[in-house]
Protein backbone atom coordinates (compact mmCIF):
# COMPACT_ATOMS: atom_id res chain seq x y z
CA UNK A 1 -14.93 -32.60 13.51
CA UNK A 2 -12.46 -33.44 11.10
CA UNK A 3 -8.34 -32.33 11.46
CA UNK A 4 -6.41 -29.43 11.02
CA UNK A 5 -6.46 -28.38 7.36
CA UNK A 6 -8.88 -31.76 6.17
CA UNK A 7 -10.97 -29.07 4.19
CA UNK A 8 -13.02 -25.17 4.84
CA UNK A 9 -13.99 -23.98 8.17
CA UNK A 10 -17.34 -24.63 9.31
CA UNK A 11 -20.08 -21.88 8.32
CA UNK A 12 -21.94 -20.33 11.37
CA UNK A 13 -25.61 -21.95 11.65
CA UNK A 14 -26.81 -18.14 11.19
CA UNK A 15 -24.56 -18.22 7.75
CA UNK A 16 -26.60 -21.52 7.32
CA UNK A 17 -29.82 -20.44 7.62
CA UNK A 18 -29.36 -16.98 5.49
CA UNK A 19 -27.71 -18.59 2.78
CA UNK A 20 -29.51 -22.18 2.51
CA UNK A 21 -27.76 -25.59 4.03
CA UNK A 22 -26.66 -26.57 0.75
CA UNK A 23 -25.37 -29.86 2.17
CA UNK A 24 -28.65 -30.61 4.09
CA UNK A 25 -26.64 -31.63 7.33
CA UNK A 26 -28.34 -31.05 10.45
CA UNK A 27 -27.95 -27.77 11.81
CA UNK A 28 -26.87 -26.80 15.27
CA UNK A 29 -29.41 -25.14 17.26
CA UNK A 30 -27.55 -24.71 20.36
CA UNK A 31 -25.03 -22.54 18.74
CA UNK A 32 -23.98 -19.75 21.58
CA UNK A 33 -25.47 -16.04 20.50
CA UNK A 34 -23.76 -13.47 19.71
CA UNK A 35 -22.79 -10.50 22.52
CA UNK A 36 -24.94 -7.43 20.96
CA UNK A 37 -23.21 -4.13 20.55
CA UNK A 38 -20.47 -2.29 19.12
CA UNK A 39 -17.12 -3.41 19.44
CA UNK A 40 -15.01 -0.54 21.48
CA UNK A 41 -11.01 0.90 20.46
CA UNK A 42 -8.93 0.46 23.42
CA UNK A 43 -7.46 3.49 24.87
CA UNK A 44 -4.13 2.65 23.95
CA UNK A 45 -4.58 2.05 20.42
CA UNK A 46 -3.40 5.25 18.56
CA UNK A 47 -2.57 6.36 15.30
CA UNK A 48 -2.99 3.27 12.78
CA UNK A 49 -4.07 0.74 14.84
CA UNK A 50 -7.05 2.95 16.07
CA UNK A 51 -7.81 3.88 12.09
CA UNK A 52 -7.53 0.13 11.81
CA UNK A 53 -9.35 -0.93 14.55
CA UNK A 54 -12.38 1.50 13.48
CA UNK A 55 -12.20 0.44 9.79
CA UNK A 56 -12.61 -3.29 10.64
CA UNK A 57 -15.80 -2.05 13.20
CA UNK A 58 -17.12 0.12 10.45
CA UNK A 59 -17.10 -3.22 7.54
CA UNK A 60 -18.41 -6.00 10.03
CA UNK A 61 -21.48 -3.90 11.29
CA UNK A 62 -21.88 -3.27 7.39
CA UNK A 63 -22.07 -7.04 6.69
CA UNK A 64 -24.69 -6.80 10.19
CA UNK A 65 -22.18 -8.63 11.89
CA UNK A 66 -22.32 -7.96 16.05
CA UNK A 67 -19.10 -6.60 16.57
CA UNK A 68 -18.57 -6.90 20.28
CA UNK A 69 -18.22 -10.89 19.82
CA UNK A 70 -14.93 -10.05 18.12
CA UNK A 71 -13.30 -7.59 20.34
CA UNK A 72 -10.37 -9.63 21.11
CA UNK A 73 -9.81 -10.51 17.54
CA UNK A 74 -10.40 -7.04 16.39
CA UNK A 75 -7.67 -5.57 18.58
CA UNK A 76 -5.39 -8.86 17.38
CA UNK A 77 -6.02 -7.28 14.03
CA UNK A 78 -5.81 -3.58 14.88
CA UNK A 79 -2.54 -4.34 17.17
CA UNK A 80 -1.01 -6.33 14.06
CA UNK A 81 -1.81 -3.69 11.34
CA UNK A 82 -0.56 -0.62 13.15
CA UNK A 83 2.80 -2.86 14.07
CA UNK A 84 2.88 -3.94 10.65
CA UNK A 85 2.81 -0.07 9.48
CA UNK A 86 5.30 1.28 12.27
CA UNK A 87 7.67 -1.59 11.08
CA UNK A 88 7.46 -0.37 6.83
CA UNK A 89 8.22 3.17 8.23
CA UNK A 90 11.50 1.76 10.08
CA UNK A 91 11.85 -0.29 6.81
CA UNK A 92 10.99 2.62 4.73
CA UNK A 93 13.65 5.12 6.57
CA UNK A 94 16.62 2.67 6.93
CA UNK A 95 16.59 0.20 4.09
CA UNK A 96 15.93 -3.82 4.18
CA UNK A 97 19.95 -4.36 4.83
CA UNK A 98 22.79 -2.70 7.18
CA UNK A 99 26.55 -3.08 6.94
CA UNK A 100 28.91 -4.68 9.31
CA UNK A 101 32.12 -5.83 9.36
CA UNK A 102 32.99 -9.46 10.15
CA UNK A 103 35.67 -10.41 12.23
CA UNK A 104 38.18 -10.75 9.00
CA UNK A 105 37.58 -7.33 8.48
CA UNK A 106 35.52 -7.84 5.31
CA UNK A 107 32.47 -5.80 4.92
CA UNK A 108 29.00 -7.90 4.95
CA UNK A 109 25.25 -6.54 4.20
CA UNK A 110 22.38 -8.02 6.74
CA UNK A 111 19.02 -8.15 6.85
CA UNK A 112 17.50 -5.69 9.29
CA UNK A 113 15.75 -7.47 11.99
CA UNK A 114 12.92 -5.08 11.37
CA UNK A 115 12.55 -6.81 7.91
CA UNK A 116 11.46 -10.23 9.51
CA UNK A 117 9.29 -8.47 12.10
CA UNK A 118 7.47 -6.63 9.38
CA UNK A 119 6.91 -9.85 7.15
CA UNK A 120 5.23 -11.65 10.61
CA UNK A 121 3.44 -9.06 11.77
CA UNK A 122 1.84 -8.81 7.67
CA UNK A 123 1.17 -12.40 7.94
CA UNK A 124 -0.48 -12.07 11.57
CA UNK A 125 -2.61 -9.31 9.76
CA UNK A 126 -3.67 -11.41 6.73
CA UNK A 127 -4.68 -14.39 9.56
CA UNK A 128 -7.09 -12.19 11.84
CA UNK A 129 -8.49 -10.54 8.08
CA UNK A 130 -9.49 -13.70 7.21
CA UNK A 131 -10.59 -15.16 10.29
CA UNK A 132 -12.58 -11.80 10.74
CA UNK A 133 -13.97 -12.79 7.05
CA UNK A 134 -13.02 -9.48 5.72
CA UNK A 135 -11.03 -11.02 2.77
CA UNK A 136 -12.50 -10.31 -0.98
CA UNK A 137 -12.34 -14.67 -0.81
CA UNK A 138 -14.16 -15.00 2.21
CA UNK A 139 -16.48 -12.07 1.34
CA UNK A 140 -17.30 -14.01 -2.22
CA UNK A 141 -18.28 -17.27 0.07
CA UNK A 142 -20.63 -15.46 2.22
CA UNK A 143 -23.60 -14.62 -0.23
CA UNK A 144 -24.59 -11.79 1.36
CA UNK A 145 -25.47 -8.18 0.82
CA UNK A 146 -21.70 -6.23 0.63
CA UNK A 147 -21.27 -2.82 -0.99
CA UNK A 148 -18.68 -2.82 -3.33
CA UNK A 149 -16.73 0.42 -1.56
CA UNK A 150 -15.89 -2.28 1.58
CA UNK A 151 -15.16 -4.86 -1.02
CA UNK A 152 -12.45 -2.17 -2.90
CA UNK A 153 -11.48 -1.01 1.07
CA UNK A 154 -10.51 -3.90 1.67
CA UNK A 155 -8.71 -4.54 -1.50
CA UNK A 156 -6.58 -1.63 -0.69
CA UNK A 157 -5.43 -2.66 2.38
CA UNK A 158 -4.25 -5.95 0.63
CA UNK A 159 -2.08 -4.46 -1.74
């Protein structure tokens, strides 16, 4: 229902019924379940996108949210984050900007490609966070039981 950005995401029918169905709309009872279980790294996840991958595990399952539905969008997130982190090392090591000299023989200061790559791998990161509904926003709209060490987690990643 409804087009691309004309208001919020739906909230899941579980969401619904833990929370109240504040609007009263009917609710959908055919909703597909959730696959039970525990979401699993990939073998080929190492370093930060395994930490990442684990942390993101660790604060669904503390919300008692199945994890094993998400396993796609986990790794999306994982595979993001540790890309994200490899890329502010590069960043980190060689500076935002190299030096070249054009054609006229002047010298000119560019943007390292590894700048740009950074930037959309962050924003890929922030996307699957909130889809994942592990943003302090989406965490506020939820109602539900979080500790406040995820909540600050989470914050930390953010910054």
């Amino acid at each position: 229902m409804g087009v691309k950005g004309s208001g919020r995401k739906r909230k899941p029918t579980r969401l619904k019924k833990i929370t109240g169905n504040a609007g009263k709309r009917k609710l959908n009872h055919y909703e597909p379940e959730l696959i039970e279980g525990r979401a699993a790294c990939p073998h080929y996840f190492k370093g930060e996108a395994a930490k990442a991958f684990r942390f993101a595990v660790d604060c669904l399952e503390n919300m008692q949210i199945k994890t094993a539905a998400f396993q796609l969008m986990l790794e999306s997130f994982a595979f993001s984050y540790g890309e994200w982190r490899a890329l502010s090392e590069l960043v980190d090591q060689h500076g935002r900007t190299f030096e070249t000299i054009t054609q006229a023989g002047d010298t000119m200061y560019r943007s390292r490609p590894e700048v740009a790559q950074r930037n959309e791998a962050w924003k890929q990161v922030k996307a699957s966070l909130s889809e994942l509904g592990l943003t302090p926003t989406a965490i506020s709209r939820l109602n539900a039981q979080v500790s406040n060490t995820i909540e600050s987690e989470i914050d930390q990643i953010l910054d």
